[in-house]
PDB file of N, CA and C in Angstrom:
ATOM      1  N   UNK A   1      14.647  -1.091  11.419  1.00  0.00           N
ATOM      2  CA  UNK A   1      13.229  -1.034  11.176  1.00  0.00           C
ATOM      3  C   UNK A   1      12.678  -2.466  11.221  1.00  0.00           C
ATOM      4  N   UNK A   2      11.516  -2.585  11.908  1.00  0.00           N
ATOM      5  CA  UNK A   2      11.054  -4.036  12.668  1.00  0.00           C
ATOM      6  C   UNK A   2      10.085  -4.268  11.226  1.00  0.00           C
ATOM      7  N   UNK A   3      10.337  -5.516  10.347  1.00  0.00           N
ATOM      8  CA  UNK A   3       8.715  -5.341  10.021  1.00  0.00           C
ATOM      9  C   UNK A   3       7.797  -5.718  10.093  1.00  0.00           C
ATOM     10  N   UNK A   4       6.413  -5.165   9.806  1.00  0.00           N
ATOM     11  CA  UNK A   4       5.187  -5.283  10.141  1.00  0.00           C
ATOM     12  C   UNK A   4       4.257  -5.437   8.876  1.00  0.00           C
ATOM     13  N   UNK A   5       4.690  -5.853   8.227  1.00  0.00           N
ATOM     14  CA  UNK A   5       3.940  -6.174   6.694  1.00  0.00           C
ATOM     15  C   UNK A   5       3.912  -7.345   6.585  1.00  0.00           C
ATOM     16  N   UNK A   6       2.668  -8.295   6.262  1.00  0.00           N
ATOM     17  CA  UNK A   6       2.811  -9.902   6.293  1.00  0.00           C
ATOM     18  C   UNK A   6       2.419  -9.954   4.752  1.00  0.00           C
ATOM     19  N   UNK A   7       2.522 -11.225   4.295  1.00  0.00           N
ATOM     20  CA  UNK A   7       2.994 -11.533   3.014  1.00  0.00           C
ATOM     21  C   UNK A   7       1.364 -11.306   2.279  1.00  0.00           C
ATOM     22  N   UNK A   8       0.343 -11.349   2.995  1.00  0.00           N
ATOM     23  CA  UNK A   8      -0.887 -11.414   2.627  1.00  0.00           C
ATOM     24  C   UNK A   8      -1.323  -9.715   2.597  1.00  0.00           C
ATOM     25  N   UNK A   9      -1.185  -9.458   3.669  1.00  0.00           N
ATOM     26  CA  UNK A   9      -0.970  -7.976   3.046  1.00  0.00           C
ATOM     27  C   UNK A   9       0.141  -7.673   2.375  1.00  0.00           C
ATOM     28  N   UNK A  10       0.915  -7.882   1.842  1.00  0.00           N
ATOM     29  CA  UNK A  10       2.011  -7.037   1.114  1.00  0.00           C
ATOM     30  C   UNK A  10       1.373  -7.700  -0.732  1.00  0.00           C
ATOM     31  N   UNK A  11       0.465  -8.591  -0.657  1.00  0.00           N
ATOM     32  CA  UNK A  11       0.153  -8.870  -2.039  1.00  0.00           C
ATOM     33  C   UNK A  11      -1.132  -7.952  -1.988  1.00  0.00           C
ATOM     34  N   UNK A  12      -2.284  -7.743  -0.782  1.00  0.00           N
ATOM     35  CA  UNK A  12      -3.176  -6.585  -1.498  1.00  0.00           C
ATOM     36  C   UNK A  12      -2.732  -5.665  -1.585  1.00  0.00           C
ATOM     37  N   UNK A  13      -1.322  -5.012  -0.814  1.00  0.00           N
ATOM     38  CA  UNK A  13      -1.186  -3.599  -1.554  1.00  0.00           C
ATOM     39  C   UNK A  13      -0.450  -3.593  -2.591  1.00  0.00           C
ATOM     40  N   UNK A  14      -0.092  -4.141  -2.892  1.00  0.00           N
ATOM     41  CA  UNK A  14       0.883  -4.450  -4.851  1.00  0.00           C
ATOM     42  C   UNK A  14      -0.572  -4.171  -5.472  1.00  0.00           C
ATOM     43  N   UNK A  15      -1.851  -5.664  -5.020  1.00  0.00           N
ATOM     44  CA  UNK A  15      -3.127  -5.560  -6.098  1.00  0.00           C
ATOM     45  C   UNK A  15      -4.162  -3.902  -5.789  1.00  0.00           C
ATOM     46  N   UNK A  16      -3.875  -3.675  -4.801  1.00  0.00           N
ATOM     47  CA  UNK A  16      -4.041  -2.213  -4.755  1.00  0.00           C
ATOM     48  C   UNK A  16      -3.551  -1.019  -5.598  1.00  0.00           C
ATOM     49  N   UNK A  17      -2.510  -1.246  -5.476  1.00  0.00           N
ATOM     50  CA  UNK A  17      -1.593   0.028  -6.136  1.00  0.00           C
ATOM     51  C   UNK A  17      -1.675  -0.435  -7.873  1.00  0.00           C
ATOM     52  N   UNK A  18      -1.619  -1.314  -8.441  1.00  0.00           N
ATOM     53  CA  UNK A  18      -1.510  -1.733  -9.591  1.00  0.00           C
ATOM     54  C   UNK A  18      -3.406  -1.421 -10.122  1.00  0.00           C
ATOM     55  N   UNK A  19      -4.410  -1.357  -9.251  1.00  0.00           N
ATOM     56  CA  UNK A  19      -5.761  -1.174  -9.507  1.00  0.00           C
ATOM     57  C   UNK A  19      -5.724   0.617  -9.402  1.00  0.00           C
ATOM     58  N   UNK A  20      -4.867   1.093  -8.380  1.00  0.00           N
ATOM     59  CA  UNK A  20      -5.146   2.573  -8.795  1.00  0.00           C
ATOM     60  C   UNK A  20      -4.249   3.366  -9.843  1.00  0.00           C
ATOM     61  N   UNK A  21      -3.228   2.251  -9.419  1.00  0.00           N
ATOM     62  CA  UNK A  21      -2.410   3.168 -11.307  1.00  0.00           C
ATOM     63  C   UNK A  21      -3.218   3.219 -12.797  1.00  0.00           C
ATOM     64  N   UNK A  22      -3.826   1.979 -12.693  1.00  0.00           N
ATOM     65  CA  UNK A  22      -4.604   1.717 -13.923  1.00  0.00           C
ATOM     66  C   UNK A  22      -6.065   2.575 -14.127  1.00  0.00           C
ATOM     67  N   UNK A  23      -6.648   3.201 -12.950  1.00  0.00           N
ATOM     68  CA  UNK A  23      -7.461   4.004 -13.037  1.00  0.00           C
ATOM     69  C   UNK A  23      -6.859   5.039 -13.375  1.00  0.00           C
ATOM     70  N   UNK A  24      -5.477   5.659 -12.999  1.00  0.00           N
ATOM     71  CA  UNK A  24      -5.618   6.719 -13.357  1.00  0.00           C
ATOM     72  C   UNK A  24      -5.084   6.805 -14.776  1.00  0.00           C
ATOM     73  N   UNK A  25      -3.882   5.792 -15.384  1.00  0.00           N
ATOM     74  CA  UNK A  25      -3.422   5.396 -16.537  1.00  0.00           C
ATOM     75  C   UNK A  25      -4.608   5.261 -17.599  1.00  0.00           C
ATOM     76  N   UNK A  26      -5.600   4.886 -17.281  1.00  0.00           N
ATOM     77  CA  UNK A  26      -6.938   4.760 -18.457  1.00  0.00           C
ATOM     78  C   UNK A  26      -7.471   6.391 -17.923  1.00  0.00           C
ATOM     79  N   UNK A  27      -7.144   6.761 -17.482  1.00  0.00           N
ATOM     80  CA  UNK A  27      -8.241   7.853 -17.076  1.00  0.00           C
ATOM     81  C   UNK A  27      -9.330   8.169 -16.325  1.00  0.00           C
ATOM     82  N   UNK A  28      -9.798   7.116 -15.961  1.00  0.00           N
ATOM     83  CA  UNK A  28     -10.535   7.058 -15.052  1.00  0.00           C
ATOM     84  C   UNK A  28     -11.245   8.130 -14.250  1.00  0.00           C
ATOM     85  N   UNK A  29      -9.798   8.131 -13.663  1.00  0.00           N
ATOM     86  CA  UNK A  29     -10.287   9.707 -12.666  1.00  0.00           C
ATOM     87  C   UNK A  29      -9.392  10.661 -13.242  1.00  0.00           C
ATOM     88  N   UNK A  30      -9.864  11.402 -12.938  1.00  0.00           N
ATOM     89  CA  UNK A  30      -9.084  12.684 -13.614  1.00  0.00           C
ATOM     90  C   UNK A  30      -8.749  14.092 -12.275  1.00  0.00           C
ATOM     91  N   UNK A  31      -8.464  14.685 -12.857  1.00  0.00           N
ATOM     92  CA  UNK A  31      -7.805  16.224 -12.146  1.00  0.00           C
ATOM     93  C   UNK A  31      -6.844  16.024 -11.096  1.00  0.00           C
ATOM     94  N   UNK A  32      -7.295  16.363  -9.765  1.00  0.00           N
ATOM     95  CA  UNK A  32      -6.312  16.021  -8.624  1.00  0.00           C
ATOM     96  C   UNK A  32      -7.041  14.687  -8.173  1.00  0.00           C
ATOM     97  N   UNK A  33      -7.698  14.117  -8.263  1.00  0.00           N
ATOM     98  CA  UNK A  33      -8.082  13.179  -7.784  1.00  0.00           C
ATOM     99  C   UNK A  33      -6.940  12.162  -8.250  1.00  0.00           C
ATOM    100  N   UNK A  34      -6.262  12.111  -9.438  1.00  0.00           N
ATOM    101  CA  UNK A  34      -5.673  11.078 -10.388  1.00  0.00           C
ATOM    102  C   UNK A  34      -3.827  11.473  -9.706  1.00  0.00           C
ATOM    103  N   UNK A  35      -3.617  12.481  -9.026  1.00  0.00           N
ATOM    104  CA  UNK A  35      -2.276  12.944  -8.454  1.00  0.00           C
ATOM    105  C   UNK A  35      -2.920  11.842  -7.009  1.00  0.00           C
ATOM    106  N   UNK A  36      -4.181  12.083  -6.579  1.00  0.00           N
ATOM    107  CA  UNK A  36      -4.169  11.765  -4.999  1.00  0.00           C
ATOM    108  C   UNK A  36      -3.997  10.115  -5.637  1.00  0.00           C
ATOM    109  N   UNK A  37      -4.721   9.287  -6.268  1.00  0.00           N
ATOM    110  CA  UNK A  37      -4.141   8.070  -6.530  1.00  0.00           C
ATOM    111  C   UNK A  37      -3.036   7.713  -6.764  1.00  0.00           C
ATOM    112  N   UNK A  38      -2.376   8.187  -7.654  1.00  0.00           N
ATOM    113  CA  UNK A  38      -1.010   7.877  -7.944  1.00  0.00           C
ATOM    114  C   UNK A  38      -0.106   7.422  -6.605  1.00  0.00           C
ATOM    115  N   UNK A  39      -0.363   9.096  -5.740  1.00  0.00           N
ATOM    116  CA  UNK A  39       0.259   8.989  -4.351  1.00  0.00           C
ATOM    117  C   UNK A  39       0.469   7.955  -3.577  1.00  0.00           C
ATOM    118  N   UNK A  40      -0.919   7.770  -3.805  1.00  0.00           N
ATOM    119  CA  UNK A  40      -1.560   6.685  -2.817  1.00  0.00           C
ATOM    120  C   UNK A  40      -1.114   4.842  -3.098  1.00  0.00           C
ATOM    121  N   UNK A  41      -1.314   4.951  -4.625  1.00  0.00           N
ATOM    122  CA  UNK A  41      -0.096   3.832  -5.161  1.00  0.00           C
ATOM    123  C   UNK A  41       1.006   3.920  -4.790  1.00  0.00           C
ATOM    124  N   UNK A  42       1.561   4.469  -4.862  1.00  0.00           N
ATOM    125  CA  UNK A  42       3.426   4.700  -4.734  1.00  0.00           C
ATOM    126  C   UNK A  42       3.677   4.663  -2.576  1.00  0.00           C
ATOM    127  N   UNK A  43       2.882   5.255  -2.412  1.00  0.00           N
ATOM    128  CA  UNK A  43       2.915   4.490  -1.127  1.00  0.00           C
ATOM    129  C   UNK A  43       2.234   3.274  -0.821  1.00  0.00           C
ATOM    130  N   UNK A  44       1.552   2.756  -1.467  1.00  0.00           N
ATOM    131  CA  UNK A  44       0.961   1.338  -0.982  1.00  0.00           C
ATOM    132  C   UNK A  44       2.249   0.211  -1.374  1.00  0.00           C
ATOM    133  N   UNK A  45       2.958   0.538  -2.709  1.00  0.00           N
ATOM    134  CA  UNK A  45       4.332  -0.539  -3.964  1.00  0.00           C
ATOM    135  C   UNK A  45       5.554  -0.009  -2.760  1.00  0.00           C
ATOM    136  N   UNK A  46       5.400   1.179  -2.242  1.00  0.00           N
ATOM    137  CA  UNK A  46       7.035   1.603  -1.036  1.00  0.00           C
ATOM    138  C   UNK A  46       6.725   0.743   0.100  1.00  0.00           C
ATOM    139  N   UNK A  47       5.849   0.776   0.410  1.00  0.00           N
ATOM    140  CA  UNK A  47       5.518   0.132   2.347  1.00  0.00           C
ATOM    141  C   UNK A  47       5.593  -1.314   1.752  1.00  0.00           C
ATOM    142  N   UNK A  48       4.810  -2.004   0.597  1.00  0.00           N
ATOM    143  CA  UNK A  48       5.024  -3.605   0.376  1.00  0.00           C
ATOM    144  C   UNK A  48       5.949  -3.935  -0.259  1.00  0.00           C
ATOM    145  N   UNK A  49       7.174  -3.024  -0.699  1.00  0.00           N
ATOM    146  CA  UNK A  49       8.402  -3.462  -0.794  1.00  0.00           C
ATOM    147  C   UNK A  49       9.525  -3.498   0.368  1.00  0.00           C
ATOM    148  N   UNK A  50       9.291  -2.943   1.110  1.00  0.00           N
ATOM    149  CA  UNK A  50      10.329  -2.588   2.441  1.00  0.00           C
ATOM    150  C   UNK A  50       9.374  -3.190   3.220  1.00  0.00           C
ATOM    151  N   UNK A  51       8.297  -3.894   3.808  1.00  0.00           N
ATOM    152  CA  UNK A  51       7.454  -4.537   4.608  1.00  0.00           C
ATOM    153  C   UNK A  51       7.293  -3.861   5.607  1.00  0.00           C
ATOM    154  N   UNK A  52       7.607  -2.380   5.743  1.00  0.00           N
ATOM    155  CA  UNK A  52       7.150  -1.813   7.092  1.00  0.00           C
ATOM    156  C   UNK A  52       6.065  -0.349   6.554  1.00  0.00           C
ATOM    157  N   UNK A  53       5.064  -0.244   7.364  1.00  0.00           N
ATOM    158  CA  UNK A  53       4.216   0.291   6.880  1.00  0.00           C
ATOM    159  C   UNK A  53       4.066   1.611   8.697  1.00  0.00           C
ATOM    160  N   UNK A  54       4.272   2.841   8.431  1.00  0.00           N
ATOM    161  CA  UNK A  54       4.497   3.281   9.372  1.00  0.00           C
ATOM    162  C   UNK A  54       2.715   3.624  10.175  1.00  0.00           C
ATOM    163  N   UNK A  55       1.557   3.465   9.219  1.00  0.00           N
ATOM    164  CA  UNK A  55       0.464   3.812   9.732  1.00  0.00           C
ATOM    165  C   UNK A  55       0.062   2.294  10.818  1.00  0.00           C
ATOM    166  N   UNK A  56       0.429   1.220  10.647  1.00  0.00           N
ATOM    167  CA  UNK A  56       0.743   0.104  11.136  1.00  0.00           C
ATOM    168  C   UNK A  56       1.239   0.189  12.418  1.00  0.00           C
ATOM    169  N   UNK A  57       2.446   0.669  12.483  1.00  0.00           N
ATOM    170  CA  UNK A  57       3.125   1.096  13.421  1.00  0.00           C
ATOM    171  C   UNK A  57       2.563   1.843  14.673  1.00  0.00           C
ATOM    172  N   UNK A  58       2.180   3.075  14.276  1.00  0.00           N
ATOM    173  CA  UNK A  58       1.185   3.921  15.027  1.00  0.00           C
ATOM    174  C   UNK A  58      -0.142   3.079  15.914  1.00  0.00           C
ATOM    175  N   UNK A  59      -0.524   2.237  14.865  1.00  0.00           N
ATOM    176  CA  UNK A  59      -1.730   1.590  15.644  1.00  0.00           C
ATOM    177  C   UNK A  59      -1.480   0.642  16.443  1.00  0.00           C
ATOM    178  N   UNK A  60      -0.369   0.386  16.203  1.00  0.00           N
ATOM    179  CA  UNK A  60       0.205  -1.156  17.265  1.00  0.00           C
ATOM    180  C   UNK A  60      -0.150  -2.600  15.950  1.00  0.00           C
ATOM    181  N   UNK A  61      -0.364  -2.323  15.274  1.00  0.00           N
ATOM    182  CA  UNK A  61      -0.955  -3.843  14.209  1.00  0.00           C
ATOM    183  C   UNK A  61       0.849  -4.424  13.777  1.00  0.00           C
ATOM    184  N   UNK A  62       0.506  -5.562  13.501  1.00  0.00           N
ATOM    185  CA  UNK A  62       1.462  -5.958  12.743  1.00  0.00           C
ATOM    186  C   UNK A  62       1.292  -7.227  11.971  1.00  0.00           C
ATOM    187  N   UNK A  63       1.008  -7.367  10.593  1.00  0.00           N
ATOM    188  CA  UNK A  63       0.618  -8.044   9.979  1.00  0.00           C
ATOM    189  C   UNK A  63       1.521  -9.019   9.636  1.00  0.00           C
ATOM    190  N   UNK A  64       2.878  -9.490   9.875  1.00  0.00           N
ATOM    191  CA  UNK A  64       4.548 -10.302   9.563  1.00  0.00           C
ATOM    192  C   UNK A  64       4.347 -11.540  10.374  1.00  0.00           C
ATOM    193  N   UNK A  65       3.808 -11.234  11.831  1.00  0.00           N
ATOM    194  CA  UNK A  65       4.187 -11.784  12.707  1.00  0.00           C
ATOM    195  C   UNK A  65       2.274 -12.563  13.413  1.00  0.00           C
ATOM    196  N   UNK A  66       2.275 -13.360  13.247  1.00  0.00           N
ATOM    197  CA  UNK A  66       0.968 -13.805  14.141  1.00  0.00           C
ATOM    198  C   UNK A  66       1.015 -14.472  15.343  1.00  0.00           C
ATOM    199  N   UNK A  67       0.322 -14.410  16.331  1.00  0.00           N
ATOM    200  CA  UNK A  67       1.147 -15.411  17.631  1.00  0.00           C
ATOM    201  C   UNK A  67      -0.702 -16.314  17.981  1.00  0.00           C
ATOM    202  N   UNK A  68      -0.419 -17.718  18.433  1.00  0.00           N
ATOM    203  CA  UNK A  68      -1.341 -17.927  18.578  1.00  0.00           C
ATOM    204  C   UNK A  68      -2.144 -18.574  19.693  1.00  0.00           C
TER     205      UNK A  68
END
């Protein structure tokens, strides 16, 4: 697996995922909305720990590598 996660993105999705846990941890949102965050954390903390992000992939982006 090639990766495609650069260090600048791999810190907004940590500050991502750590902003939607805490919404749903205070309550914030509630019902299924607070399952669809969670989700959505736990894949933002999986893809910026392993640096490959497969929606990335699909589009051709790759945020690791810059050429100039």
């Amino acid at each position: 697996m090639i990766k495609n996660v650069g260090q600048t993105d791999k810190i907004v999705r940590i500050v991502l995922a750590i902003i939607l846990a805490a919404l749903d941890y205070f309550e914030v949102v509630k019902g299924a909305s607070s399952w669809i965050l969670s989700v959505i954390a736990i894949l933002l903390l999986v893809t910026a720990f392993i640096n490959y992000c497969p929606v990335w992939k699909l589009i051709g982006k790759n945020t690791a590598t810059f050429t100039k």
